[in-house]
Protein backbone atom coordinates (compact mmCIF):
# COMPACT_ATOMS: atom_id res chain seq x y z
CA UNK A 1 -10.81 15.64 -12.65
CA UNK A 2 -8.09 14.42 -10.25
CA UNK A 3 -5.75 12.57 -12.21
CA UNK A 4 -5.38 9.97 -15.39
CA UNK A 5 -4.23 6.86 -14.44
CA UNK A 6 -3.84 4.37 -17.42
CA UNK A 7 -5.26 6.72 -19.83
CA UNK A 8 -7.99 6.93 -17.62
CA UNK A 9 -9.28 9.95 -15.90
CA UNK A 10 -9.78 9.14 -12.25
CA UNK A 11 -12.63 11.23 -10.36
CA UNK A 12 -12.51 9.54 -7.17
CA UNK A 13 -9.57 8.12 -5.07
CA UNK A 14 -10.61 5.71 -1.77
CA UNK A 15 -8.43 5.19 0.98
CA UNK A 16 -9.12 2.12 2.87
CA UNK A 17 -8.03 0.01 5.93
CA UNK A 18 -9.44 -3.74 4.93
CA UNK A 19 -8.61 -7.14 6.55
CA UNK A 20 -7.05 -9.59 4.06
CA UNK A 21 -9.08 -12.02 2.36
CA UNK A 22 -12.26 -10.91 5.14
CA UNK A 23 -14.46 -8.25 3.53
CA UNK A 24 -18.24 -9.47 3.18
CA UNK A 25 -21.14 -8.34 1.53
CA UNK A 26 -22.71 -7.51 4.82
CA UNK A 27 -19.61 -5.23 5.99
CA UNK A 28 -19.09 -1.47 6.33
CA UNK A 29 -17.69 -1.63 2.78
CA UNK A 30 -21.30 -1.45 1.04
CA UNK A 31 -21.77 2.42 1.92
CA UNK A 32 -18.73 3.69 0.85
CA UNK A 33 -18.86 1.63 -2.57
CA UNK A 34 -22.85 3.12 -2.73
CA UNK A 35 -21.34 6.30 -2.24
CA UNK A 36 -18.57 6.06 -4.97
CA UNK A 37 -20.99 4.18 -7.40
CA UNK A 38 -19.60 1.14 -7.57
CA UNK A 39 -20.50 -2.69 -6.63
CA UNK A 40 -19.47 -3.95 -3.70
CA UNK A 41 -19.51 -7.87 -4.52
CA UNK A 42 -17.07 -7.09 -7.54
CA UNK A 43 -14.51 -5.16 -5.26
CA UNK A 44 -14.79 -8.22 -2.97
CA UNK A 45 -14.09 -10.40 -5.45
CA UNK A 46 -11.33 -8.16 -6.92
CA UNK A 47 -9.61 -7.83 -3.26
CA UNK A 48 -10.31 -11.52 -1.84
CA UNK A 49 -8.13 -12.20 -5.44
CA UNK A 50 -5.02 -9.52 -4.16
CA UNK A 51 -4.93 -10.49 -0.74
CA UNK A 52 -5.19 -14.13 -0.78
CA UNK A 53 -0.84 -14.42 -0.46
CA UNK A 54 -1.74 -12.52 2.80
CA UNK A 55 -2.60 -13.99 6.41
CA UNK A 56 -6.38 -13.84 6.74
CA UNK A 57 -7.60 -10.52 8.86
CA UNK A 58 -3.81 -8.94 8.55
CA UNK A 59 -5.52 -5.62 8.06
CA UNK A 60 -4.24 -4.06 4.58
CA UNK A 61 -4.07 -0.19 3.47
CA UNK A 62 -5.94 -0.08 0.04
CA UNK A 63 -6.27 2.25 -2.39
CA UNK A 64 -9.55 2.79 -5.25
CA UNK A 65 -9.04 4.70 -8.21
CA UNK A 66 -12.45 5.55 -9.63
CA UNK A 67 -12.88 6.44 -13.39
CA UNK A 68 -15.18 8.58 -14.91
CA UNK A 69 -16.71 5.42 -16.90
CA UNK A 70 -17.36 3.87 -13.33
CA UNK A 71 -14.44 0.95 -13.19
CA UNK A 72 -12.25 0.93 -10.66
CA UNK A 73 -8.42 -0.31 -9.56
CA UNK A 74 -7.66 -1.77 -6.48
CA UNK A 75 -3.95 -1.06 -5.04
CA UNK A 76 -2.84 -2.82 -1.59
């Protein structure tokens, strides 16, 4: 739909202010992955991976490319 990205075709792209190596299960972040379909706890675990060479709560501009198979890239 939007773009392919990998060979992938992306349908949804999220733009996203998150503090490094801070985003909990319990944050704002579980409505907007609802919304896009995808888990929250595995883009947690994906970004707490990516931003642990930052300073904890240095707030980071990231990026979610959502595929049409429902798997997702994270970009800081």
């Amino acid at each position: 739909m939007l773009k392919k990205f990998v060979g992938k075709e992306i349908v949804k792209i999220l733009k996203l202010y998150v503090p490094a190596q801070n985003p909990t299960g319990n944050s704002m972040l579980n409505p907007i992955m609802g919304q896009a379909g995808l888990n929250s706890a595995e883009f947690i675990k994906k970004f707490n991976e990516i931003s642990k060479n930052f300073k904890q709560n240095v707030v980071l501009k990231v990026q979610i490319y959502v595929f049409s198979d429902k798997t997702f890239e994270v970009i800081v």
